[in-house]
C-alpha atoms as a PDB file:
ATOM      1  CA  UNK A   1       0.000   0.000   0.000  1.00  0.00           C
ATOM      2  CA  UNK A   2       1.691   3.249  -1.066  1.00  0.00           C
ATOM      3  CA  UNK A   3       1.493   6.387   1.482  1.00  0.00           C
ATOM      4  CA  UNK A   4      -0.591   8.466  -1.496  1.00  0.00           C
ATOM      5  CA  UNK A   5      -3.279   5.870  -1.685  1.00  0.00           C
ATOM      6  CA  UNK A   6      -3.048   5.992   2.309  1.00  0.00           C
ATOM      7  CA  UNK A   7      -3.730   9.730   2.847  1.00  0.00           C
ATOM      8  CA  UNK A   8      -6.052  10.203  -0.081  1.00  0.00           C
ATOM      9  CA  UNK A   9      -8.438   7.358   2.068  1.00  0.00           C
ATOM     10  CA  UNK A  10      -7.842   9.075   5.263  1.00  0.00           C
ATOM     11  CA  UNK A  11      -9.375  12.310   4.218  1.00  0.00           C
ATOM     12  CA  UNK A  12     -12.158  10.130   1.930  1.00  0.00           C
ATOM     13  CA  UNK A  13     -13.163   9.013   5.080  1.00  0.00           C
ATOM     14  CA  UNK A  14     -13.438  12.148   7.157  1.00  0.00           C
ATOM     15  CA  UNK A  15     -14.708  14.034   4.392  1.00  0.00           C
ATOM     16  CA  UNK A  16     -17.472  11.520   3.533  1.00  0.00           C
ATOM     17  CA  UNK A  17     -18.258  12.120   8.204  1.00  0.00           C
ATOM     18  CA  UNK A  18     -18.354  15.796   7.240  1.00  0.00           C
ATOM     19  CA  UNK A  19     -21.233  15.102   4.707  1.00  0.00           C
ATOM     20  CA  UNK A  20     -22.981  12.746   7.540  1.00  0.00           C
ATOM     21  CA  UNK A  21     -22.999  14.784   9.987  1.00  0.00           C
ATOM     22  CA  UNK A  22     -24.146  17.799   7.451  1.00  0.00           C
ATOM     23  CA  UNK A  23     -27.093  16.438   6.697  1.00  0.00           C
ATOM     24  CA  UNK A  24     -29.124  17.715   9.060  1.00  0.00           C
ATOM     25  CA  UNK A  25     -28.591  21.087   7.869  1.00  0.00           C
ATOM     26  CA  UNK A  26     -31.253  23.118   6.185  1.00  0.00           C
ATOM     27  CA  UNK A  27     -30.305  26.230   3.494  1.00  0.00           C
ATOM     28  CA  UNK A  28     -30.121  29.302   5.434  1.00  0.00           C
ATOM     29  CA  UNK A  29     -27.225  31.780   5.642  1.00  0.00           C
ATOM     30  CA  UNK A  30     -24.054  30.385   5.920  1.00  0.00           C
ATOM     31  CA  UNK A  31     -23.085  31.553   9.647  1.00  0.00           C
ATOM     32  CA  UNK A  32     -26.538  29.814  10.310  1.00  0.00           C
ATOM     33  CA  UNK A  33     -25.644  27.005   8.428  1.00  0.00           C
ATOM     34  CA  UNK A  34     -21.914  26.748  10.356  1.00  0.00           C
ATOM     35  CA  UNK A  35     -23.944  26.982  14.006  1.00  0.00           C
ATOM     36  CA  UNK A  36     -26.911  24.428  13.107  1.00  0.00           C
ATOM     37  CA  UNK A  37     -24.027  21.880  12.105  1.00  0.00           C
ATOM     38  CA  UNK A  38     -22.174  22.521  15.525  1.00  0.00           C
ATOM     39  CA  UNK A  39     -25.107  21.856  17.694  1.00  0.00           C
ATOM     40  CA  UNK A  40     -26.061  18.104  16.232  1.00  0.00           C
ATOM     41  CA  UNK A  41     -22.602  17.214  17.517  1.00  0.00           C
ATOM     42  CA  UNK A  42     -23.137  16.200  20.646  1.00  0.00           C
ATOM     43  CA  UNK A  43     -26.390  13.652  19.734  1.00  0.00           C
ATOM     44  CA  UNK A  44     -24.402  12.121  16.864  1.00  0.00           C
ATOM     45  CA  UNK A  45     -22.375   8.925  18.173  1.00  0.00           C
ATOM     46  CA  UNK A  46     -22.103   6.552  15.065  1.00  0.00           C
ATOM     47  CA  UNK A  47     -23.073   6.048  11.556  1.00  0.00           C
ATOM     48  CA  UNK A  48     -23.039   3.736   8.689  1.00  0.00           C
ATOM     49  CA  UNK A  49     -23.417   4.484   5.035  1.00  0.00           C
ATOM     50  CA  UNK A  50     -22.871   2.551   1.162  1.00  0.00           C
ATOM     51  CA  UNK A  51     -21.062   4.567  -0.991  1.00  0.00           C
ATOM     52  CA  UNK A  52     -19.283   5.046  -4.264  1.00  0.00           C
ATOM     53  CA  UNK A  53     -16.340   7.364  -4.715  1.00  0.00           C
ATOM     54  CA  UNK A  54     -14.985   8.136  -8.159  1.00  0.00           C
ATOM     55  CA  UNK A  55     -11.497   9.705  -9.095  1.00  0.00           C
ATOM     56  CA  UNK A  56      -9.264   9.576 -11.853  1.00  0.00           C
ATOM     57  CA  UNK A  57     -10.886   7.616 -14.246  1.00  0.00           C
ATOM     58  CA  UNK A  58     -11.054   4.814 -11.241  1.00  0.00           C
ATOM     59  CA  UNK A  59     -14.173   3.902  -8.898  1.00  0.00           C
ATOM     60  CA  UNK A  60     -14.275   2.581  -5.337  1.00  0.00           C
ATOM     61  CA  UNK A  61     -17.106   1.294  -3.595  1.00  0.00           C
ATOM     62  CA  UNK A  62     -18.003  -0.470   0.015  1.00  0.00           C
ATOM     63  CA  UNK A  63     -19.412   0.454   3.205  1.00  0.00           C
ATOM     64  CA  UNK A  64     -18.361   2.936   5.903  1.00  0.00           C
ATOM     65  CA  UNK A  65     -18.659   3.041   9.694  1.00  0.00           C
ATOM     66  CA  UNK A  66     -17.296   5.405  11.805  1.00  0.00           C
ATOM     67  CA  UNK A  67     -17.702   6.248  15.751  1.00  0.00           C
ATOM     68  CA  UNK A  68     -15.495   9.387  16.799  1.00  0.00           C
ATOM     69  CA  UNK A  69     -12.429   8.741  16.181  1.00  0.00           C
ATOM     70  CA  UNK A  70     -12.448   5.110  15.137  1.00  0.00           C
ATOM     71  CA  UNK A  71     -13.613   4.111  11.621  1.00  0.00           C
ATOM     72  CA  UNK A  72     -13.496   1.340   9.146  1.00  0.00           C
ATOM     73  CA  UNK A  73     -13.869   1.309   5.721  1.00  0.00           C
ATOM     74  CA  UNK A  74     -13.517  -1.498   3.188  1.00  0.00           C
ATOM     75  CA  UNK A  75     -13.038  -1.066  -0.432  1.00  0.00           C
ATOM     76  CA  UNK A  76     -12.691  -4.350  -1.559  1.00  0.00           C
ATOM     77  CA  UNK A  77      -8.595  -4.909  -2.616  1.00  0.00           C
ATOM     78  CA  UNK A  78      -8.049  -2.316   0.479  1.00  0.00           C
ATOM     79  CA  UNK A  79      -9.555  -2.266   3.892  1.00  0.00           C
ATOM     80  CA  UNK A  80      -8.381   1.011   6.369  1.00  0.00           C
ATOM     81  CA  UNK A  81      -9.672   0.413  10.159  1.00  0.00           C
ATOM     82  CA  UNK A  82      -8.676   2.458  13.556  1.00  0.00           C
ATOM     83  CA  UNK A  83     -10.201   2.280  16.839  1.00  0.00           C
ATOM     84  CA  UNK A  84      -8.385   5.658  16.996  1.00  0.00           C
ATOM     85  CA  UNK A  85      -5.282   5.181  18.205  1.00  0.00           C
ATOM     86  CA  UNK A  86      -4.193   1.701  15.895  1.00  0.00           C
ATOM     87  CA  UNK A  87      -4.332   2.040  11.928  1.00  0.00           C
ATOM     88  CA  UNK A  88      -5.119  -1.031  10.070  1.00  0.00           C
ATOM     89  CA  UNK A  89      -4.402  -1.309   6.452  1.00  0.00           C
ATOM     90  CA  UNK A  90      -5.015  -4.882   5.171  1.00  0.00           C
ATOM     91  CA  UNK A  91      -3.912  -5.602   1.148  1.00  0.00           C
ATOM     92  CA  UNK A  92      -6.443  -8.416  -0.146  1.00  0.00           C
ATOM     93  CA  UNK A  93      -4.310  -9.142  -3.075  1.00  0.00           C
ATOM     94  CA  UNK A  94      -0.876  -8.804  -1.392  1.00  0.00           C
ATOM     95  CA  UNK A  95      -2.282 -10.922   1.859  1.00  0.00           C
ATOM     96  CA  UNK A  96      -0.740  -8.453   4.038  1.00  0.00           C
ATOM     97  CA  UNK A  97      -1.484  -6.036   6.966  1.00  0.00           C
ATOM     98  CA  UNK A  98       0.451  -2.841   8.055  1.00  0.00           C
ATOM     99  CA  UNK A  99      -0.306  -1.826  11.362  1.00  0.00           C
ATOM    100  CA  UNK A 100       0.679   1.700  12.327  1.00  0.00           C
ATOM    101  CA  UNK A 101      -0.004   4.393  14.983  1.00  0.00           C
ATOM    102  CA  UNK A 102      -3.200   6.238  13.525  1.00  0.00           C
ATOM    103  CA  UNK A 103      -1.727  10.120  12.990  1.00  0.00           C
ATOM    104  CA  UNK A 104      -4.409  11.985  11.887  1.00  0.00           C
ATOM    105  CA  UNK A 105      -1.720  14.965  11.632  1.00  0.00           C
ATOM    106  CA  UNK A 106      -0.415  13.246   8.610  1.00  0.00           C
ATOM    107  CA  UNK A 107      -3.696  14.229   6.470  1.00  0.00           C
ATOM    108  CA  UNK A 108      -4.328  17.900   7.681  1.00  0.00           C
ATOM    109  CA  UNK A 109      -7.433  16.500  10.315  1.00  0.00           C
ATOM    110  CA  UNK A 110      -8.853  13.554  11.947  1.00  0.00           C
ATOM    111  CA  UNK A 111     -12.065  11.879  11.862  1.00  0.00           C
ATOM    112  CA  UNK A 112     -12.866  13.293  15.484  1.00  0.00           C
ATOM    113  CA  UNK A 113     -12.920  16.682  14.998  1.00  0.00           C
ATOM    114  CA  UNK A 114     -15.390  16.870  12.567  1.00  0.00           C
ATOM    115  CA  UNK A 115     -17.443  15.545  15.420  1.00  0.00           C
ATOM    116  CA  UNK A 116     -16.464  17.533  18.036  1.00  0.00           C
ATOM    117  CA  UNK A 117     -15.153  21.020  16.685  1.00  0.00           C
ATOM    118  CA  UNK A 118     -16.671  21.672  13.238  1.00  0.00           C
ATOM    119  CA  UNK A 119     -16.041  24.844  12.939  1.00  0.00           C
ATOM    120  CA  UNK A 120     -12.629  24.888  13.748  1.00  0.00           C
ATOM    121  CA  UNK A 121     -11.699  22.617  10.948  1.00  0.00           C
ATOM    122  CA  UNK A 122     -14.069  24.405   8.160  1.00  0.00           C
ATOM    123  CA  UNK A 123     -16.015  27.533   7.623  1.00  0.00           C
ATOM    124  CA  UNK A 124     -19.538  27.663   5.366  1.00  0.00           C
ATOM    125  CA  UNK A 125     -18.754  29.597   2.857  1.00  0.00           C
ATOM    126  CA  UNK A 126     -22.586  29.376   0.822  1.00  0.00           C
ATOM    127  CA  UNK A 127     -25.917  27.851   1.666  1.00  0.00           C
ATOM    128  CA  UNK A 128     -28.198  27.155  -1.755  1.00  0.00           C
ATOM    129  CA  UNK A 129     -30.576  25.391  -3.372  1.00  0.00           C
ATOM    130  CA  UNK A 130     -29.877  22.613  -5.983  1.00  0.00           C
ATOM    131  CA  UNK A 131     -32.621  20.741  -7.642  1.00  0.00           C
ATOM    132  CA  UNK A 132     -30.936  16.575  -8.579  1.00  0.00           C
ATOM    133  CA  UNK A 133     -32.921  14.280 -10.454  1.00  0.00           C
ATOM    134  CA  UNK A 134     -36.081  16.105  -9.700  1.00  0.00           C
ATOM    135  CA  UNK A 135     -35.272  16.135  -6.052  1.00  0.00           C
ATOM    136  CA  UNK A 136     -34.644  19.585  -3.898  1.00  0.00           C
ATOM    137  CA  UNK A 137     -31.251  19.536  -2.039  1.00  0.00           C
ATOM    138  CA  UNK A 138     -29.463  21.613   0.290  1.00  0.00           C
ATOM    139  CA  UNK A 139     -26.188  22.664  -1.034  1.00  0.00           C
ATOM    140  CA  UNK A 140     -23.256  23.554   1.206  1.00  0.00           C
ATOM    141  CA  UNK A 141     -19.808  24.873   0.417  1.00  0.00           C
ATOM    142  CA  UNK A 142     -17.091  24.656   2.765  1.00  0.00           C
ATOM    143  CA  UNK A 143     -12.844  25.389   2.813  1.00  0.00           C
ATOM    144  CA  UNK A 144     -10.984  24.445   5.520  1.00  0.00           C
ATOM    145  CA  UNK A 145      -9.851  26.900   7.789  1.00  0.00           C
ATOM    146  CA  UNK A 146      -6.250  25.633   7.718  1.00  0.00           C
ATOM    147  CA  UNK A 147      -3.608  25.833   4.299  1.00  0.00           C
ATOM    148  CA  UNK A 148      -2.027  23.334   5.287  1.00  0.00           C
ATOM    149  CA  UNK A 149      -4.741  21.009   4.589  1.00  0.00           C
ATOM    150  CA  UNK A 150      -4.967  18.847   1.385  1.00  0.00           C
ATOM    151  CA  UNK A 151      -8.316  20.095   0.609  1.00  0.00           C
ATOM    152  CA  UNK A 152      -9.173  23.179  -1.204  1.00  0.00           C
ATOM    153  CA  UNK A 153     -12.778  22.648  -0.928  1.00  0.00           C
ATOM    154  CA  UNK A 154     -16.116  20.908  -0.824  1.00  0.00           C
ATOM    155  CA  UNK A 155     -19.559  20.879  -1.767  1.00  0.00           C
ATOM    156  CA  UNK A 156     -22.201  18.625  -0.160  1.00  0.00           C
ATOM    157  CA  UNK A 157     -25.954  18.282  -0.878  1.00  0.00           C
ATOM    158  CA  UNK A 158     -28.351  16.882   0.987  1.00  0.00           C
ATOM    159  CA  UNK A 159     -31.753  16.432   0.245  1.00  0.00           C
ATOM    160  CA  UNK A 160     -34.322  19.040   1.512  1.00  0.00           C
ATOM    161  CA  UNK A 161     -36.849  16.714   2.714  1.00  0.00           C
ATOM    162  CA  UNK A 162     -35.520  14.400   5.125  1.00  0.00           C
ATOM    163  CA  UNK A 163     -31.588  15.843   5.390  1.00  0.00           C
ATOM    164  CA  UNK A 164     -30.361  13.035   3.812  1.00  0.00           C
ATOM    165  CA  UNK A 165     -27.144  13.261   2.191  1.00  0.00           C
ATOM    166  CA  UNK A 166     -26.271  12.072  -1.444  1.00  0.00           C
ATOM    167  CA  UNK A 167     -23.127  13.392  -2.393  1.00  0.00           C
ATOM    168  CA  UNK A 168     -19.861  15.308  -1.989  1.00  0.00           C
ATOM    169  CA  UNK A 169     -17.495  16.641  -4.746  1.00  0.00           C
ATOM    170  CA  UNK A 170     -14.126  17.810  -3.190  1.00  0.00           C
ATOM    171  CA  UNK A 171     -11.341  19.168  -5.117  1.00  0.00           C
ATOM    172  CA  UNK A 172      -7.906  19.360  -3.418  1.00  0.00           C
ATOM    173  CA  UNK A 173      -4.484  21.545  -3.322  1.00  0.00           C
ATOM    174  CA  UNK A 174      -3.317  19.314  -6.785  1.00  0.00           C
ATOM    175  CA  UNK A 175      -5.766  20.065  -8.935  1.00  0.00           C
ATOM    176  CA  UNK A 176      -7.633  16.384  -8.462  1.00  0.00           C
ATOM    177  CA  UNK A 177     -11.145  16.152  -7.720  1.00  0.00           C
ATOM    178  CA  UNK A 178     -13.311  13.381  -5.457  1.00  0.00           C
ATOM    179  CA  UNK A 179     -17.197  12.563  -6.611  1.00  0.00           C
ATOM    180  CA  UNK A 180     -18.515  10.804  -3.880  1.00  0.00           C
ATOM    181  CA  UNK A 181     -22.096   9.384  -3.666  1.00  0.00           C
ATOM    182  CA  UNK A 182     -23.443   8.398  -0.044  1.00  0.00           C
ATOM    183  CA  UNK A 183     -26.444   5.444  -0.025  1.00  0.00           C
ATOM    184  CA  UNK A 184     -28.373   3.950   2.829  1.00  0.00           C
ATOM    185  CA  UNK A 185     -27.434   6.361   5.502  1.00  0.00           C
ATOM    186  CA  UNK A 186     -27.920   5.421   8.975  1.00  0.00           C
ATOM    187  CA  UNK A 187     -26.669   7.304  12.242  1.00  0.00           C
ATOM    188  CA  UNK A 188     -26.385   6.221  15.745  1.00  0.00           C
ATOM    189  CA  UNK A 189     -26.246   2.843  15.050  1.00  0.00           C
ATOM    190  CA  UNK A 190     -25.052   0.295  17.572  1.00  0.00           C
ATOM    191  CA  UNK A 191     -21.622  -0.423  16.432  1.00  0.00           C
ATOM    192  CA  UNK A 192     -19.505  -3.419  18.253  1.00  0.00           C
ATOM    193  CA  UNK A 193     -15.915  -2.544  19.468  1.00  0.00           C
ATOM    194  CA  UNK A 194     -14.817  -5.377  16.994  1.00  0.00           C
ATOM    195  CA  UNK A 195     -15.732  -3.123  13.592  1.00  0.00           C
ATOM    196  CA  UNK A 196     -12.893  -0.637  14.954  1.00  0.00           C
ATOM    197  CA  UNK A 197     -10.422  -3.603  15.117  1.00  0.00           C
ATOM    198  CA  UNK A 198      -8.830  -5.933  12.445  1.00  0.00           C
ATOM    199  CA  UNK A 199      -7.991 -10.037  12.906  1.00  0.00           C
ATOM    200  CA  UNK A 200      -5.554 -10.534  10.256  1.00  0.00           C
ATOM    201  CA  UNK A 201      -6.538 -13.903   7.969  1.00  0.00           C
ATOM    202  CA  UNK A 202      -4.731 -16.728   8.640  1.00  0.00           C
ATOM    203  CA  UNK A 203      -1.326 -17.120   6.639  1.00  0.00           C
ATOM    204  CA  UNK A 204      -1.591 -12.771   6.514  1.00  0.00           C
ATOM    205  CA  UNK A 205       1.759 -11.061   6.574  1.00  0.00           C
ATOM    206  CA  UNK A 206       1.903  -8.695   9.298  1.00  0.00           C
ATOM    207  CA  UNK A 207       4.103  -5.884   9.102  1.00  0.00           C
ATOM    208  CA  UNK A 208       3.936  -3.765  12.317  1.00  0.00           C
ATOM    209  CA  UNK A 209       5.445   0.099  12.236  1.00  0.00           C
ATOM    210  CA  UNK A 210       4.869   0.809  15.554  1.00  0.00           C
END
């Protein structure tokens, strides 16, 4: 598994818990927007979506789960899990597992934070309307407060009539661009410590970095 591949998951994870989390906002001003967004915080433990990311001609696609710090997501050849202090990243096809401290410094943000202290991490730039496949949504556009991040910006919609979210588009500092479409939402769902830690296979190389 190659660092790039690494850090571009990271933030495809944390991004795709900013659009979560988002969805219960409705299109007002964007300061309103920004303090809506902070207040769900605290009633949000957990979620689960299906979704389907797209970049450079290639296309990923699996389920997400992700409670505070700790996520795991598994895109078939790749699976990434943490329980937030112990990154996972199991190769199918290479049979092997790196285990690693998780550093969420080495992608600009972590998971957590978009949990705990939105808006520290981004600021609402626009609140609009967008009408997609004959279906109002709530458009959002964020930038990170930080330049040192890796993203430049994003733009989430979620639909108007129940705040569920159905996509992000993200374009980061090289020019690159993320479409990524969110399915079967669900949030506070009872999660099991296990999803936050990996068994390696039997036979599994295990290379540990720690």
């Amino acid at each position: 598994m190659t660092r790039s591949f690494l850090s571009r998951s990271l933030s495809l994870i944390a991004l795709a818990a900013t659009v979560l989390i988002a969805g219960q906002a409705q299109a007002q001003t964007p300061q309103a927007v920004a303090q809506r967004l902070q207040q769900r915080y605290g009633a949000l433990e957990s979620l689960q979506a299906s979704f389907v990311q797209t970049a450079g001609g290639q296309r990923l696609q699996g389920p997400l789960s992700v409670r505070r710090d700790a996520f795991r997501l598994d895109l078939g050849e790749q699976v990434l899990v943490t329980d937030g202090g112990t990154l996972w990243s199991y190769s199918r096809d290479d049979d092997q597992v790196v285990v690693q401290d998780y550093e969420p410094s080495r992608v600009g943000f972590s998971v957590g934070q978009l949990f705990t202290n939105y808006l520290d991490v981004f600021r609402v730039t626009a609140a609009t309307k967008a009408t997609i496949g004959g279906v109002a949504h709530d458009v959002l556009t964020l930038r990170p407060r930080s330049s040192g991040m890796s993203v430049r910006d994003a733009t989430l919609y979620v639909r108007s009539s129940d705040a569920v979210p159905t996509r992000v588009r993200v374009h980061d500092t090289n020019g690159g661009t993320l479409a990524f479409d969110l399915r079967d939402v669900r949030r506070n769902v009872s999660l099991p410590t296990s999803t936050f830690r990996f068994d390696a296979p039997r036979g599994t190389e295990v290379v540990d970095l720690r």
